[in-house]
PDB file of N, CA and C in Angstrom:
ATOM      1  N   UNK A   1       0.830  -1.181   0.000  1.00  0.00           N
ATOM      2  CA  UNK A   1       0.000   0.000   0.000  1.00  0.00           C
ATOM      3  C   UNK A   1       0.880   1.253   0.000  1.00  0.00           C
ATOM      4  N   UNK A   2       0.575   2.213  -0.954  1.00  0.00           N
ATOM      5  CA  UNK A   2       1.318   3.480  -0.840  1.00  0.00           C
ATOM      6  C   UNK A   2       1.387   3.995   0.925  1.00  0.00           C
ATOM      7  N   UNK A   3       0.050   4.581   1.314  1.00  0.00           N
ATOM      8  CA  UNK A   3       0.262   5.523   2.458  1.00  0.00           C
ATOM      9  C   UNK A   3      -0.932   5.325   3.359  1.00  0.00           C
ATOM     10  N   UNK A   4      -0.685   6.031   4.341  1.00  0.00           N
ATOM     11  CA  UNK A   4      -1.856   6.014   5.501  1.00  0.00           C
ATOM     12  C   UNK A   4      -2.953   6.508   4.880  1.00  0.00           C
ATOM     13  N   UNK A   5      -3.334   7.151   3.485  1.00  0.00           N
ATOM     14  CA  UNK A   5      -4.529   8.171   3.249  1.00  0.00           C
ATOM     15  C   UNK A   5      -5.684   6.672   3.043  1.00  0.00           C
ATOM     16  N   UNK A   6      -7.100   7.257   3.688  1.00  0.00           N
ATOM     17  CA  UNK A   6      -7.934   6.523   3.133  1.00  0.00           C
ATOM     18  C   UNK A   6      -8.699   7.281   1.744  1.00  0.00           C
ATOM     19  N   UNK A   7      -9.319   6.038   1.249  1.00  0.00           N
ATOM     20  CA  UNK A   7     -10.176   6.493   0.021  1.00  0.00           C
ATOM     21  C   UNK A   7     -11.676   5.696   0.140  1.00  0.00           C
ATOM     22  N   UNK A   8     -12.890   6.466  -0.311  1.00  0.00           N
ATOM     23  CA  UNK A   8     -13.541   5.485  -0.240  1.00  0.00           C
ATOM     24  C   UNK A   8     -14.169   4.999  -1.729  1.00  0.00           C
ATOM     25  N   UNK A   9     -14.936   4.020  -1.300  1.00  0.00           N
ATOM     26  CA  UNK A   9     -15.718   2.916  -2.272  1.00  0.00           C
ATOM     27  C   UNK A   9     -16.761   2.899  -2.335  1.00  0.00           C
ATOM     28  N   UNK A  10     -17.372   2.074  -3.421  1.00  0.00           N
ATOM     29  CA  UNK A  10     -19.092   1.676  -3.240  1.00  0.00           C
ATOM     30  C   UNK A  10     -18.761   0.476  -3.128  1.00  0.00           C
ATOM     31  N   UNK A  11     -19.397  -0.810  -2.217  1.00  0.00           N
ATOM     32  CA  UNK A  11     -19.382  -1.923  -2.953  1.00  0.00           C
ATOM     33  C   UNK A  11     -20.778  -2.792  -2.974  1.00  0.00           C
ATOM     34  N   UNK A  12     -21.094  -3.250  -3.582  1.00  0.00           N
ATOM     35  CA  UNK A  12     -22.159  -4.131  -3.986  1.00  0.00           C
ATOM     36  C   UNK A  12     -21.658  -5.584  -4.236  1.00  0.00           C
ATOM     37  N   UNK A  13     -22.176  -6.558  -3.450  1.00  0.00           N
ATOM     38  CA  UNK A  13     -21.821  -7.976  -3.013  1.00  0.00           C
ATOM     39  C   UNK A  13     -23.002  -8.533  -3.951  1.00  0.00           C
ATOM     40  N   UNK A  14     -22.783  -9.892  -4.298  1.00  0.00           N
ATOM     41  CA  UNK A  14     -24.096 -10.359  -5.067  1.00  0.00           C
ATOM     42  C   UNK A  14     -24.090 -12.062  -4.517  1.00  0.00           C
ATOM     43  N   UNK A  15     -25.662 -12.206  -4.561  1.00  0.00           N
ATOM     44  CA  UNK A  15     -26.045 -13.766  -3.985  1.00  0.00           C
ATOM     45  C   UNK A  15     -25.356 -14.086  -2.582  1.00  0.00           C
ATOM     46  N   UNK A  16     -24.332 -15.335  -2.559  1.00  0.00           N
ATOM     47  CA  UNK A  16     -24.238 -15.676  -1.501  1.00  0.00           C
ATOM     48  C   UNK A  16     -22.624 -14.719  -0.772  1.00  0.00           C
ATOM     49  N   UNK A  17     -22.342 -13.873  -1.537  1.00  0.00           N
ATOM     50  CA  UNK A  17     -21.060 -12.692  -1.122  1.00  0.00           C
ATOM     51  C   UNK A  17     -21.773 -12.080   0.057  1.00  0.00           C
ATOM     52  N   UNK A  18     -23.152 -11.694  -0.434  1.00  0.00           N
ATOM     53  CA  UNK A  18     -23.779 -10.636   0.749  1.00  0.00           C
ATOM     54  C   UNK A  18     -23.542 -11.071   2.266  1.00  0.00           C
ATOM     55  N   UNK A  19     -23.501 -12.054   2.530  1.00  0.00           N
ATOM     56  CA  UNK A  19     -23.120 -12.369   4.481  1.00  0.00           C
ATOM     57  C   UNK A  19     -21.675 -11.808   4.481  1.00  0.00           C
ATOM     58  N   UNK A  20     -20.944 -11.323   3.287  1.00  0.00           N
ATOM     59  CA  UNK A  20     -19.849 -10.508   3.692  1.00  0.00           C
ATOM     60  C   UNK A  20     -19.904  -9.278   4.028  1.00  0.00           C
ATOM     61  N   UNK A  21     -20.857  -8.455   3.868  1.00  0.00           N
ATOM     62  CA  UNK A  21     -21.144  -7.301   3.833  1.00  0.00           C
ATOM     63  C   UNK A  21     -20.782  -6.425   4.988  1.00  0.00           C
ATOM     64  N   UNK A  22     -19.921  -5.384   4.694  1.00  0.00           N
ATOM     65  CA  UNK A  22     -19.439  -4.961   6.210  1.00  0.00           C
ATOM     66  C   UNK A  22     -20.215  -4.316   6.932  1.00  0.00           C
ATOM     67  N   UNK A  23     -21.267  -3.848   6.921  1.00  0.00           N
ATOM     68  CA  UNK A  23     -22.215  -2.658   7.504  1.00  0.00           C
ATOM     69  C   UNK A  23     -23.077  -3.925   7.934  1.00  0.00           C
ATOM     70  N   UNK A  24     -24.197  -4.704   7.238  1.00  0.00           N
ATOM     71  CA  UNK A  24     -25.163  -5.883   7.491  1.00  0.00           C
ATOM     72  C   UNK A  24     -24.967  -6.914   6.542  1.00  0.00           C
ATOM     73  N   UNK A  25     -24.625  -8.090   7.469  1.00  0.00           N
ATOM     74  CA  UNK A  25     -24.403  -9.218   6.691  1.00  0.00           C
ATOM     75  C   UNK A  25     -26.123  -9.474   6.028  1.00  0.00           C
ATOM     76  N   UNK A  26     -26.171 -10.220   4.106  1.00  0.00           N
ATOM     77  CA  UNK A  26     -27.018 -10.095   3.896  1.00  0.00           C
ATOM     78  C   UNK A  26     -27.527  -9.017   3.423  1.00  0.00           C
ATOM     79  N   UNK A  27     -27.167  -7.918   3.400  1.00  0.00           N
ATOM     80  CA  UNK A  27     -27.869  -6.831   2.793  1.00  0.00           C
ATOM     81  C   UNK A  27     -27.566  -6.774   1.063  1.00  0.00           C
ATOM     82  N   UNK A  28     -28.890  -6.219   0.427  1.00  0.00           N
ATOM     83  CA  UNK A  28     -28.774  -5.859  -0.834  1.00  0.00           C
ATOM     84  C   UNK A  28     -28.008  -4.909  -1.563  1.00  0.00           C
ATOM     85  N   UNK A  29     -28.867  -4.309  -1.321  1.00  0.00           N
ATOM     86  CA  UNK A  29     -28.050  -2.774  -1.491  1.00  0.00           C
ATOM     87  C   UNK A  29     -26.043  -2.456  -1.302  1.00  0.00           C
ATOM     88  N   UNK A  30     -26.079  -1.630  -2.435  1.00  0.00           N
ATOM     89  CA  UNK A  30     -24.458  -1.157  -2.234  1.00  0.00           C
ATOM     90  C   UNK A  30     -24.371  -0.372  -0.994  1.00  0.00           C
ATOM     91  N   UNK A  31     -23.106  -0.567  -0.013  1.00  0.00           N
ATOM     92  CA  UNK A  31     -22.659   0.278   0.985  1.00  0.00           C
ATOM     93  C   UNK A  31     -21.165   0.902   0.564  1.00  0.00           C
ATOM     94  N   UNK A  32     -21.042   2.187   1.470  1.00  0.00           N
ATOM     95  CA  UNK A  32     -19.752   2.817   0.981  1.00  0.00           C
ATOM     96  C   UNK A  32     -19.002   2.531   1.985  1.00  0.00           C
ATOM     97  N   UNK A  33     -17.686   2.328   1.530  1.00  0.00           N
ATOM     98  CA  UNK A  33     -16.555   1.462   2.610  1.00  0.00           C
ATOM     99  C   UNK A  33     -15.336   2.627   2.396  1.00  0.00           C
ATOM    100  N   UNK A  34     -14.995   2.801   3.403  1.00  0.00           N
ATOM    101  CA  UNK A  34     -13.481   2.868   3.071  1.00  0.00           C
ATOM    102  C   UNK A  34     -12.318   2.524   3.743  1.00  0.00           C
ATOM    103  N   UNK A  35     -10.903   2.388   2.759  1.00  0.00           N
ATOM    104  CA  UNK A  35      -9.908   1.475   2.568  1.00  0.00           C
ATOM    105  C   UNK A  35      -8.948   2.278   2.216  1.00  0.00           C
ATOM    106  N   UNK A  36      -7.774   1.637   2.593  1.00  0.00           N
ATOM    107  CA  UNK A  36      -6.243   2.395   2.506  1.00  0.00           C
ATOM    108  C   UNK A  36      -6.185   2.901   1.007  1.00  0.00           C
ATOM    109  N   UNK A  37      -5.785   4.030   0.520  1.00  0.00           N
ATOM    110  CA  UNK A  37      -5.432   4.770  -0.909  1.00  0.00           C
ATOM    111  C   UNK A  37      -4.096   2.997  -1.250  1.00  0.00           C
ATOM    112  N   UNK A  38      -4.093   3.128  -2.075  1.00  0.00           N
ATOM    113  CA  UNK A  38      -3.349   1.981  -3.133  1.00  0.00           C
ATOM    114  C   UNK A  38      -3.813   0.667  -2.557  1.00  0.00           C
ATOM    115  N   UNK A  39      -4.846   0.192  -1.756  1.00  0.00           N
ATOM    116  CA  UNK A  39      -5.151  -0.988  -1.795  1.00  0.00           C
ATOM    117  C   UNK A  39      -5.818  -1.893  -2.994  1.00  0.00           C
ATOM    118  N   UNK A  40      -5.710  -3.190  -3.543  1.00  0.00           N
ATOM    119  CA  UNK A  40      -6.471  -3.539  -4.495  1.00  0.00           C
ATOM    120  C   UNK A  40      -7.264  -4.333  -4.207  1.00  0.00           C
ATOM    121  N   UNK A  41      -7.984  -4.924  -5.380  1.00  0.00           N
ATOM    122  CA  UNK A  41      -9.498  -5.795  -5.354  1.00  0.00           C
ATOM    123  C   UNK A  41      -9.159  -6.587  -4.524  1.00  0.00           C
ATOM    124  N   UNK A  42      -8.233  -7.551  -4.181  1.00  0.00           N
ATOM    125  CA  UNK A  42      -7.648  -8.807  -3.507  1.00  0.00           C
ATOM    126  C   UNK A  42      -7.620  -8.047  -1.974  1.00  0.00           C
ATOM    127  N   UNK A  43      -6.638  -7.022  -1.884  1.00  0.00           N
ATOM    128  CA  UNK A  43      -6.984  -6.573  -0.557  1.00  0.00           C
ATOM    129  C   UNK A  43      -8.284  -6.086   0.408  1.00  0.00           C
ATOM    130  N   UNK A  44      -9.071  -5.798  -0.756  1.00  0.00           N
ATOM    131  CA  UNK A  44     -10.540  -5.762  -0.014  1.00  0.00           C
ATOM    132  C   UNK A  44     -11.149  -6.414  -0.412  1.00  0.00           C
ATOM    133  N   UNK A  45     -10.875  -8.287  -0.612  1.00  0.00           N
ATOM    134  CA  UNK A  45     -11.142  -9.554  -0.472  1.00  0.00           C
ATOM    135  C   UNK A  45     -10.962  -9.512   1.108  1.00  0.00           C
ATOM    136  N   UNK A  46      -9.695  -9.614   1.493  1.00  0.00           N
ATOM    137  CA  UNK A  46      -8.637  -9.681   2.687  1.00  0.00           C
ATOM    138  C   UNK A  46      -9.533  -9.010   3.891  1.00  0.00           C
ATOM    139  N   UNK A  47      -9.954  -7.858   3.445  1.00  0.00           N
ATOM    140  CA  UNK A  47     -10.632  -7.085   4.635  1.00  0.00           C
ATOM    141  C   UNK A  47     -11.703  -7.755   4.850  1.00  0.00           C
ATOM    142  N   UNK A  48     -12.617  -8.107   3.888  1.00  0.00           N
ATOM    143  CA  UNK A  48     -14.312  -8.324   4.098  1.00  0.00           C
ATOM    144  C   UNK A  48     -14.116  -9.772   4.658  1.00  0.00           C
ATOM    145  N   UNK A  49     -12.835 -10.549   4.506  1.00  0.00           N
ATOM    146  CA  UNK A  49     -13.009 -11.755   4.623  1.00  0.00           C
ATOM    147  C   UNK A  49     -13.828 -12.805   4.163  1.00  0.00           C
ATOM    148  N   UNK A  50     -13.711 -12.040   2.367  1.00  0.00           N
ATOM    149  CA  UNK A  50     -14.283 -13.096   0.900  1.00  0.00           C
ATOM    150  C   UNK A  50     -12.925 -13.915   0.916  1.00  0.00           C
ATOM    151  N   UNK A  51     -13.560 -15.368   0.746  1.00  0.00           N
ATOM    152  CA  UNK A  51     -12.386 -16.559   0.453  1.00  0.00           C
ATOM    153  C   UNK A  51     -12.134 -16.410  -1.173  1.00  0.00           C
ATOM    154  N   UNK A  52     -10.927 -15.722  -1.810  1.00  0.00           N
ATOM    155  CA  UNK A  52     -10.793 -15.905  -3.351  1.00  0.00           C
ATOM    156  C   UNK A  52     -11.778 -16.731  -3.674  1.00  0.00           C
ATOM    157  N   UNK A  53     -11.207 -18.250  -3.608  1.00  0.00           N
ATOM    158  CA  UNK A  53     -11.971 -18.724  -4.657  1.00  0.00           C
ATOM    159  C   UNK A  53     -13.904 -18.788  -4.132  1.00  0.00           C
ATOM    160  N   UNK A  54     -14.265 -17.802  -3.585  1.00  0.00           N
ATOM    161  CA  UNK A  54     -15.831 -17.579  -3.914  1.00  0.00           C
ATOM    162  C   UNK A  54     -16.304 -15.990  -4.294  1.00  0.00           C
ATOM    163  N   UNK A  55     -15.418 -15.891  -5.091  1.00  0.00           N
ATOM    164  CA  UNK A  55     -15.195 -15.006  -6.008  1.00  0.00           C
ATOM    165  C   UNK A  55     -14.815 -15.271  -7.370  1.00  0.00           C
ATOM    166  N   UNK A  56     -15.995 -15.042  -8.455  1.00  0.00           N
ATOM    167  CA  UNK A  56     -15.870 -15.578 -10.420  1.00  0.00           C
ATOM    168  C   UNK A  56     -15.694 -14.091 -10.876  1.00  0.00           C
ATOM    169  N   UNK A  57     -16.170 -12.956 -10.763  1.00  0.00           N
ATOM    170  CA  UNK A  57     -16.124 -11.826 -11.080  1.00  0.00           C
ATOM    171  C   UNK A  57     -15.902 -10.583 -10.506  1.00  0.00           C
ATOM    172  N   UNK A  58     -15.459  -9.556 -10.774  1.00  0.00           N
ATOM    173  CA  UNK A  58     -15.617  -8.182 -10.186  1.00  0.00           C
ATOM    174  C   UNK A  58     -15.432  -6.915 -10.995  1.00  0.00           C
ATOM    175  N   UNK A  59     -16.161  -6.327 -11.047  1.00  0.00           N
ATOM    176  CA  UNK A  59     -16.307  -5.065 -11.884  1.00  0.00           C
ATOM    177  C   UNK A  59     -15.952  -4.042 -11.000  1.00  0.00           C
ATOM    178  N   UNK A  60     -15.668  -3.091 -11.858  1.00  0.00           N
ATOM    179  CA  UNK A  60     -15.451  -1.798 -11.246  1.00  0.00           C
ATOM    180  C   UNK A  60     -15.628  -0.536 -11.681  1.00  0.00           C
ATOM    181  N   UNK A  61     -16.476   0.402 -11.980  1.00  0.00           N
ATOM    182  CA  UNK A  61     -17.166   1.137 -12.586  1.00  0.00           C
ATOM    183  C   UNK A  61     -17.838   0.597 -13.865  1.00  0.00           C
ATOM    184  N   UNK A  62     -18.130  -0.833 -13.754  1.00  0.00           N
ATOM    185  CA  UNK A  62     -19.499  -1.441 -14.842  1.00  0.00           C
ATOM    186  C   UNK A  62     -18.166  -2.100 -15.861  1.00  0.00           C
ATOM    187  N   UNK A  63     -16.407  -2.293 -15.432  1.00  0.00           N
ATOM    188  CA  UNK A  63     -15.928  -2.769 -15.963  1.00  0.00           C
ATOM    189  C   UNK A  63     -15.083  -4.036 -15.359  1.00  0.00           C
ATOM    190  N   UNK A  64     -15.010  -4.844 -16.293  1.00  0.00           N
ATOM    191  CA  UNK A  64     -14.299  -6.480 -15.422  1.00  0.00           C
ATOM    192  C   UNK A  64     -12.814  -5.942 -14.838  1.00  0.00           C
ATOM    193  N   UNK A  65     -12.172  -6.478 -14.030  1.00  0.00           N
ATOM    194  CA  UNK A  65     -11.196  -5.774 -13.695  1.00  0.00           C
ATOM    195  C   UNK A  65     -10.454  -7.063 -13.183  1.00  0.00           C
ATOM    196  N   UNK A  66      -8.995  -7.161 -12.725  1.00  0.00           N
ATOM    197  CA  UNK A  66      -8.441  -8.010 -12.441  1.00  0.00           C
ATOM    198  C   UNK A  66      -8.394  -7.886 -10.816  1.00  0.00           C
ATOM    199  N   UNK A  67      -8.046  -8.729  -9.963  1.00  0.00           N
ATOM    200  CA  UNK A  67      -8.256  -8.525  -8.331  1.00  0.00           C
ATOM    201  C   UNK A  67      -6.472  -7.598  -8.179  1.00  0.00           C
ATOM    202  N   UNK A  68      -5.435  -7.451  -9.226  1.00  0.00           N
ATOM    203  CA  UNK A  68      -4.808  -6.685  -9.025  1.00  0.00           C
ATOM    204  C   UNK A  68      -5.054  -5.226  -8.778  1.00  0.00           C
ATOM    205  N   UNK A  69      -6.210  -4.722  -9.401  1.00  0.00           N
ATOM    206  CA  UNK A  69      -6.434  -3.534 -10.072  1.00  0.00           C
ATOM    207  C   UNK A  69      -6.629  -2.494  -8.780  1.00  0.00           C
ATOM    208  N   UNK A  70      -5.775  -1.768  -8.503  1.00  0.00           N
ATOM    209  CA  UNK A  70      -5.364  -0.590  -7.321  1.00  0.00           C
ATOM    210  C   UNK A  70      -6.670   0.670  -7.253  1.00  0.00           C
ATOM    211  N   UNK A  71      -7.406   0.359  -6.674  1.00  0.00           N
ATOM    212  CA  UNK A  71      -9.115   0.922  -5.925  1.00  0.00           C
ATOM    213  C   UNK A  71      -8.589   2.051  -5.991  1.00  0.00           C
ATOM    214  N   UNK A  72      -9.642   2.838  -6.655  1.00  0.00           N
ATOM    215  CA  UNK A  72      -9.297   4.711  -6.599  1.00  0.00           C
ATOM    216  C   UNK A  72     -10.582   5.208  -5.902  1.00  0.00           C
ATOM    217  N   UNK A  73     -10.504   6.398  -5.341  1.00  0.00           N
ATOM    218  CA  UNK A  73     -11.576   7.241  -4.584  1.00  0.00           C
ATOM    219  C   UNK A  73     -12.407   7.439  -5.898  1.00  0.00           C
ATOM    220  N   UNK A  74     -14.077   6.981  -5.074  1.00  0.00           N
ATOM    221  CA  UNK A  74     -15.128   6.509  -5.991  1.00  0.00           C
ATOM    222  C   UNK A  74     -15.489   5.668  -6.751  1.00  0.00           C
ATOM    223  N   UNK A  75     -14.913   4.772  -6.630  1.00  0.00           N
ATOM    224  CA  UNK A  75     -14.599   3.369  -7.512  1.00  0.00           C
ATOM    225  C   UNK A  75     -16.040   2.583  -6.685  1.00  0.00           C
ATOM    226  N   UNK A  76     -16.507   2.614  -8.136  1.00  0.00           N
ATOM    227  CA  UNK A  76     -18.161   1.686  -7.856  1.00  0.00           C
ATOM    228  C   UNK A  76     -17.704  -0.101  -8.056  1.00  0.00           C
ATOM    229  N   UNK A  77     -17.692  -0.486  -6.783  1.00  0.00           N
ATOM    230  CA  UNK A  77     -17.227  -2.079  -6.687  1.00  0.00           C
ATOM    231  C   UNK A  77     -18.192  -3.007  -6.781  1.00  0.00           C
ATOM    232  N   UNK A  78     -18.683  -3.833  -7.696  1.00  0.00           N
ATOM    233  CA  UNK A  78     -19.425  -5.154  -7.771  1.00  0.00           C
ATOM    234  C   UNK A  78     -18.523  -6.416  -7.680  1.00  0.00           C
ATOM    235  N   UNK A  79     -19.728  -7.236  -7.464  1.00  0.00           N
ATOM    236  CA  UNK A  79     -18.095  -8.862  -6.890  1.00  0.00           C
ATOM    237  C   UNK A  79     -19.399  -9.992  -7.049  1.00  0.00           C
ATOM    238  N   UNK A  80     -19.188 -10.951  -7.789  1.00  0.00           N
ATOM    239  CA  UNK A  80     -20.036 -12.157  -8.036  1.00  0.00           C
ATOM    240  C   UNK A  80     -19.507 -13.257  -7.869  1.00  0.00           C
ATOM    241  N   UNK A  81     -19.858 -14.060  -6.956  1.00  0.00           N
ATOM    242  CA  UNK A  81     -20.035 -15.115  -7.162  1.00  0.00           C
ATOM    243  C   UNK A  81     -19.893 -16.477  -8.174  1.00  0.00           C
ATOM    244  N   UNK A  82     -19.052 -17.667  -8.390  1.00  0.00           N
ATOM    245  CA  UNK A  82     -19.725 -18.486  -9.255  1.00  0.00           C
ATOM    246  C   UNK A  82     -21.051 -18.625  -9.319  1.00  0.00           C
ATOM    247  N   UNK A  83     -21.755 -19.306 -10.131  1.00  0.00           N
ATOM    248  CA  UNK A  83     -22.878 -19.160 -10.416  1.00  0.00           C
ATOM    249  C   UNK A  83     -23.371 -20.424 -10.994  1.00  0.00           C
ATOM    250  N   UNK A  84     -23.854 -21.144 -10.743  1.00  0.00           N
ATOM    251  CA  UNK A  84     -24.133 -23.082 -11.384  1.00  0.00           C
ATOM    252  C   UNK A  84     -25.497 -22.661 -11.874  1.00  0.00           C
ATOM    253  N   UNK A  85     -26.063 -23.556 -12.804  1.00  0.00           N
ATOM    254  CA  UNK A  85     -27.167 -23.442 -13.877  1.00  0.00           C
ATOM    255  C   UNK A  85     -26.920 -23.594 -14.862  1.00  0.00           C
ATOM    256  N   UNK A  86     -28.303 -24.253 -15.557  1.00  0.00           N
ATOM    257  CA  UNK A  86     -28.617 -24.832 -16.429  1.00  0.00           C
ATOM    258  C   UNK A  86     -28.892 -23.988 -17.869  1.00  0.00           C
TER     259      UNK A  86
END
């Protein structure tokens, strides 16, 4: 991580992610979080205490992004789940 500055986030959890939710486990709705300036997707895996692999996707302003990708102030976070079906 660069520095002590925080930045914040939106994030939106989907299906069974939501019992990660830091404000109410279970909740729908996006909450705003914030997290150390240069932290990435993987590190706020680390925080919420999402296990990688129950994590298939994550967007970040409506784009796929890699769990490398270094979180900027305002960064709209979605995170999915695998997903089984027919």
């Amino acid at each position: 991580m660069i520095n002590d500055s925080m930045i914040n986030i939106e994030i939106k959890l989907f299906a069974n992610l939501r019992e990660y939710n830091p404000e109410e486990p279970g909740r729908k709705e996006a909450v705003e979080y914030e997290i150390a300036q240069g932290s990435t997707i993987e590190d706020l895996y680390r925080e919420l205490g999402i296990p990688e692999d129950h994590v298939k996707m994550n967007f970040v302003n409506n784009l796929k992004k890699k769990k490398d990708y270094e979180l900027q102030d305002g960064d709209r976070v979605a995170v999915f789940p695998p997903i089984a079906g027919g």
